[in-house]
Protein backbone atom coordinates (compact mmCIF):
# COMPACT_ATOMS: atom_id res chain seq x y z
CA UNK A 1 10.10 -23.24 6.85
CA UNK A 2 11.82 -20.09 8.81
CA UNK A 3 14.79 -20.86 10.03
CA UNK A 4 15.83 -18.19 12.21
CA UNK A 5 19.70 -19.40 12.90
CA UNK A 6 20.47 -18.04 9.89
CA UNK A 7 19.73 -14.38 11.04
CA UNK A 8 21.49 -11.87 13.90
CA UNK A 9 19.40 -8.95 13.34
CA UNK A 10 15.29 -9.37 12.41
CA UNK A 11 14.31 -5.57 11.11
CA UNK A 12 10.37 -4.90 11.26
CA UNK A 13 8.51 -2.37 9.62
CA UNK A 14 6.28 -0.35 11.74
CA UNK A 15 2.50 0.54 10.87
CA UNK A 16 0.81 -2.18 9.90
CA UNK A 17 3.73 -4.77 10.95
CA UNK A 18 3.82 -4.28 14.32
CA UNK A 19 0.79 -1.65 15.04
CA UNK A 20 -2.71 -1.57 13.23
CA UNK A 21 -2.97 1.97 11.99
CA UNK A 22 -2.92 0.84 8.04
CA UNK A 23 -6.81 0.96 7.84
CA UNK A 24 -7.02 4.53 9.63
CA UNK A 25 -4.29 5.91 7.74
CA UNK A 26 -5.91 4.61 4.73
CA UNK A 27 -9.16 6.20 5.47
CA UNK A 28 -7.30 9.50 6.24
CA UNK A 29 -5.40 9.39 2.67
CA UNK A 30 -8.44 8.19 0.99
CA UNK A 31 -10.40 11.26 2.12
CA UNK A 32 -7.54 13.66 1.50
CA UNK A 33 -6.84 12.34 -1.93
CA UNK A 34 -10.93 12.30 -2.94
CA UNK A 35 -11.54 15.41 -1.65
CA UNK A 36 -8.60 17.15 -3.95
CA UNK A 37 -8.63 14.88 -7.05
CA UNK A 38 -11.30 13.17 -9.06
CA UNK A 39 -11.54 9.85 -7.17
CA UNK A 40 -14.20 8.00 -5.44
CA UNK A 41 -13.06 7.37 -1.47
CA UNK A 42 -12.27 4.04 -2.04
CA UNK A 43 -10.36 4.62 -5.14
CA UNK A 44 -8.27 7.29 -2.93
CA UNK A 45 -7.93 4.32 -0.40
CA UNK A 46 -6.81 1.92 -2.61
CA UNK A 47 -4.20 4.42 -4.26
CA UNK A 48 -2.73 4.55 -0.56
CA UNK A 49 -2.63 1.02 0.21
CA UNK A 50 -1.01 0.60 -3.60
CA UNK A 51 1.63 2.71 -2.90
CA UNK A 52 2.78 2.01 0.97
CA UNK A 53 6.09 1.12 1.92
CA UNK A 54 7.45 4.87 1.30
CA UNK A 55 6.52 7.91 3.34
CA UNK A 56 3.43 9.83 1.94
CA UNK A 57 4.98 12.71 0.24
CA UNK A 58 6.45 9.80 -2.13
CA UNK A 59 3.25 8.26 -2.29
CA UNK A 60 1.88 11.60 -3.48
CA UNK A 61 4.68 11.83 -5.88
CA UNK A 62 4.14 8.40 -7.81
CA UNK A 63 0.16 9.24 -7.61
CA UNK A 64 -0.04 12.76 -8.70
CA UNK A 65 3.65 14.11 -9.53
CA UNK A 66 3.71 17.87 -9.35
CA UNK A 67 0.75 18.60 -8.22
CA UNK A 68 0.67 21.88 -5.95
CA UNK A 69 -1.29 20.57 -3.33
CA UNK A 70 1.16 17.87 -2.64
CA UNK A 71 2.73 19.58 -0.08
CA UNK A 72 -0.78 20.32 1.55
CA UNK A 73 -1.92 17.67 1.73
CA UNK A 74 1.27 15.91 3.43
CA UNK A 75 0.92 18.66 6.12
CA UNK A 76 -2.57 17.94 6.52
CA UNK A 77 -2.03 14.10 6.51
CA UNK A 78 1.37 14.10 9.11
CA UNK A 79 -0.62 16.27 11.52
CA UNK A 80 -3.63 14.41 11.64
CA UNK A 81 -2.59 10.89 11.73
CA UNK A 82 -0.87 11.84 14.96
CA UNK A 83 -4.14 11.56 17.02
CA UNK A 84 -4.76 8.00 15.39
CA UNK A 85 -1.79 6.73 18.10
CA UNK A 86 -3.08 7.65 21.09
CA UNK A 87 -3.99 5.12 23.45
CA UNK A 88 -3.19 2.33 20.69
CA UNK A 89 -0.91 -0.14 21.39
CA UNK A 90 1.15 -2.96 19.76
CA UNK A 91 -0.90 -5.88 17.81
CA UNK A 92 -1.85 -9.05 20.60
CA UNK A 93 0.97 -10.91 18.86
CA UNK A 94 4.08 -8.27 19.04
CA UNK A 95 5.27 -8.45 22.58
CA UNK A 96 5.03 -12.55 23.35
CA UNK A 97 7.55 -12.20 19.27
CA UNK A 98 9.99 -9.24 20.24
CA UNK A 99 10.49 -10.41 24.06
CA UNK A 100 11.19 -14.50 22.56
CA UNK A 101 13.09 -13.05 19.95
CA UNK A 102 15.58 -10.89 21.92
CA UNK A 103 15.41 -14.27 24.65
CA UNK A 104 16.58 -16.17 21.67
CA UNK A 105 19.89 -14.13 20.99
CA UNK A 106 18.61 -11.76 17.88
CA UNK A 107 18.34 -8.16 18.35
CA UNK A 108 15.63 -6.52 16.53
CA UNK A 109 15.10 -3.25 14.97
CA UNK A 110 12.65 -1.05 13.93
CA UNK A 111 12.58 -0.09 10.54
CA UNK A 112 9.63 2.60 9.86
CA UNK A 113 9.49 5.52 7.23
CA UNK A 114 7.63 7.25 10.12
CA UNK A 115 9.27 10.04 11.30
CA UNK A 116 11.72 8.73 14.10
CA UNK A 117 9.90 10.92 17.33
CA UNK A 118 6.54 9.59 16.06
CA UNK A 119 7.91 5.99 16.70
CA UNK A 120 10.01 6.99 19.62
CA UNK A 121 7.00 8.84 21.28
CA UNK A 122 5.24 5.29 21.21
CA UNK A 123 7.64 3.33 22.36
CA UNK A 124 7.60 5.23 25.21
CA UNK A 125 4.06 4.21 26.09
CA UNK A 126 4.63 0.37 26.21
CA UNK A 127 6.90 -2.11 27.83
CA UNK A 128 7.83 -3.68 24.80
CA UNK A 129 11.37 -3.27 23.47
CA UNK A 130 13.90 -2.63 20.53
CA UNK A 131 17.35 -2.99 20.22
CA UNK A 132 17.55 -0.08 17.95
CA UNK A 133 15.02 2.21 16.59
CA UNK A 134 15.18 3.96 12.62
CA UNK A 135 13.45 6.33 11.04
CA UNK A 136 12.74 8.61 8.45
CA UNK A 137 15.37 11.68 8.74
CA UNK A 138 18.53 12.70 8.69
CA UNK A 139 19.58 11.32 5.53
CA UNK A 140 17.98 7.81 6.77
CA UNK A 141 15.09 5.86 5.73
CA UNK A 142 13.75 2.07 4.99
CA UNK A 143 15.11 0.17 2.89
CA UNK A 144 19.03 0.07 1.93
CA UNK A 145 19.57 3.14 4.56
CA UNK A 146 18.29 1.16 7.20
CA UNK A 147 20.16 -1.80 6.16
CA UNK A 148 23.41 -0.96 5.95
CA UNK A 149 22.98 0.69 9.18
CA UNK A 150 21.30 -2.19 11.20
CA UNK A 151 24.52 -4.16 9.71
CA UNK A 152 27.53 -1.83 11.30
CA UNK A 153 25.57 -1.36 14.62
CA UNK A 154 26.14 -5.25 14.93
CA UNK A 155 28.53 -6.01 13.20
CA UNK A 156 26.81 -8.48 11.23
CA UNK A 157 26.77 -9.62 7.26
CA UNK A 158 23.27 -8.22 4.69
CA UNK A 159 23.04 -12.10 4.65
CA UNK A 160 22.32 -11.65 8.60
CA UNK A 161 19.19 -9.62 8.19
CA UNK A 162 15.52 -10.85 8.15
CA UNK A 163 13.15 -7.79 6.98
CA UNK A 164 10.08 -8.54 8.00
CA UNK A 165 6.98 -5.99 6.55
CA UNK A 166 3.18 -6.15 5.22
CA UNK A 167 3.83 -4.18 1.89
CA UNK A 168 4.71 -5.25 -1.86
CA UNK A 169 6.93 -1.82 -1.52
CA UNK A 170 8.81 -3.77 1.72
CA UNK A 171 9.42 -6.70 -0.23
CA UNK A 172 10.81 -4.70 -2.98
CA UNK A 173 13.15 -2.53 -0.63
CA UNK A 174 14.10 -6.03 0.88
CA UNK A 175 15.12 -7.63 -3.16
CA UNK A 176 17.10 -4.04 -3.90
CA UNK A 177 18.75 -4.63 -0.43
CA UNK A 178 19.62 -8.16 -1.57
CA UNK A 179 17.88 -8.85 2.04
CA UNK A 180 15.87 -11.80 3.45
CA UNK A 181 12.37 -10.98 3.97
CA UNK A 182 8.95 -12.30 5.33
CA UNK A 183 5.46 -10.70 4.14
CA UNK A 184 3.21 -10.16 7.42
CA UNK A 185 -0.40 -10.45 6.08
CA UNK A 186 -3.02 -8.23 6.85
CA UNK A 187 -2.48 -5.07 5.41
CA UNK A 188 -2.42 -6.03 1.67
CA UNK A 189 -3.34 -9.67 0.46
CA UNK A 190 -0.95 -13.20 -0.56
CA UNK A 191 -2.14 -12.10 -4.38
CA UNK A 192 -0.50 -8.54 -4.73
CA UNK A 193 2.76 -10.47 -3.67
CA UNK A 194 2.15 -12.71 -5.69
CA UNK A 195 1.60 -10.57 -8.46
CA UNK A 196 4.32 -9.02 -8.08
CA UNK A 197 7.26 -11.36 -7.16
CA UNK A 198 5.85 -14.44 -8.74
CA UNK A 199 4.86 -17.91 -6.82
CA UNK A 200 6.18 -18.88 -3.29
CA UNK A 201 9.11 -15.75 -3.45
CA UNK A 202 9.28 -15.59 0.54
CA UNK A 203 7.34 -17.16 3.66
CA UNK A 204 3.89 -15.37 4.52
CA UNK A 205 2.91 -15.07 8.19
CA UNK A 206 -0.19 -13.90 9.67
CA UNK A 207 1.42 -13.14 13.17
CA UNK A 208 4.80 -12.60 14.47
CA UNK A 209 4.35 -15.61 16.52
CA UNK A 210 4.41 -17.95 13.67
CA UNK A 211 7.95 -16.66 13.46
CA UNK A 212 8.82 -18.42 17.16
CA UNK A 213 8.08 -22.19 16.48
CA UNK A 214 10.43 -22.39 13.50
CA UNK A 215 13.61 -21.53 16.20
């Protein structure tokens, strides 16, 4: 069970958490990475999903470390993706959460390796919001970046925080943080967490509103 009274601060990850762009971003990867190395689409689309929870130049990095079209294709990737938010909004579940949430006493945070104006230049198209936005720049990015400064804004403990993301790379950044976290489904399946982190290692939602009940 998810006890929220334990927490102050409730950090979400962005694309895929609270916005469905993981499928179209993994299509646009896919395509980039098949077109420049020997892999089928899907293989290129399942190399993406693999490595998500870091922005894509890492991703590139881990996949195919020094390769010279690295940079390329990040160019390629960052400028394109752009067009996949427009006139997209939240998923059904996100505002009824963040607005009961914030009712409830918690502030919440976004907590995105997207580049901060990307987020911020959303945001500003819906009603829905944040208590405090990161993202990647400036020295700052998810994971123990994010933490640490979600904690000082507040004033709050690292026992405080609730991550909540949809990637085995969130969970991860949430066990180096030494930080509560929740796996949204949807993006990758129960088993890769499982795989990963062993059996029952955190609570598994399928919507942000299974979060509400539990307070």
């Amino acid at each position: 069970m998810i006890d929220l009274n334990l927490y102050e601060v409730v950090l979400f990850d962005f694309d895929g958490t609270l916005v469905d762009t993981m499928g179209r971003f993994a299509d646009l990867a896919g395509s980039l990475i098949s077109n420049e190395h020997e892999l089928t689409l899907e293989e290129g689309r399942q190399a993406y999903l693999r490595t998500s929870g870091v922005p894509f130049f890492a991703q590139l990095a881990i996949l195919f470390p020094q390769c010279p079209s690295n940079d390329r294709l990040v160019e390629e990737f960052e400028t394109r993706k752009l067009a996949y938010y427009s006139g997209l909004d939240f998923l059904p579940d996100v505002p009824q959460a963040i607005e009961a949430l914030r009712a409830g006493g918690l502030k919440v945070v976004i907590s995105s390796n997207n580049f901060t104006d990307v987020v911020t230049r959303f945001l500003a198209t819906s009603d829905v919001e944040f208590d405090l936005v990161l993202g990647f720049g400036e020295g700052q990015a998810k994971g123990e970046p994010h933490f640490d400064l979600a904690r000082r804004r507040f004033g709050t403990t690292r026992e405080r925080l609730l991550f909540v993301g949809d990637s085995v790379r969130d969970a991860e950044l949430a066990e180096e943080g030494q930080v509560a976290f929740i796996a949204r489904l949807g993006t990758v399946p129960r088993d890769s967490f499982l795989a990963r982190f062993g059996p029952d290692p955190f609570p598994f939602i399928d919507a942000l509103t299974d979060l509400l009940p539990c307070r």
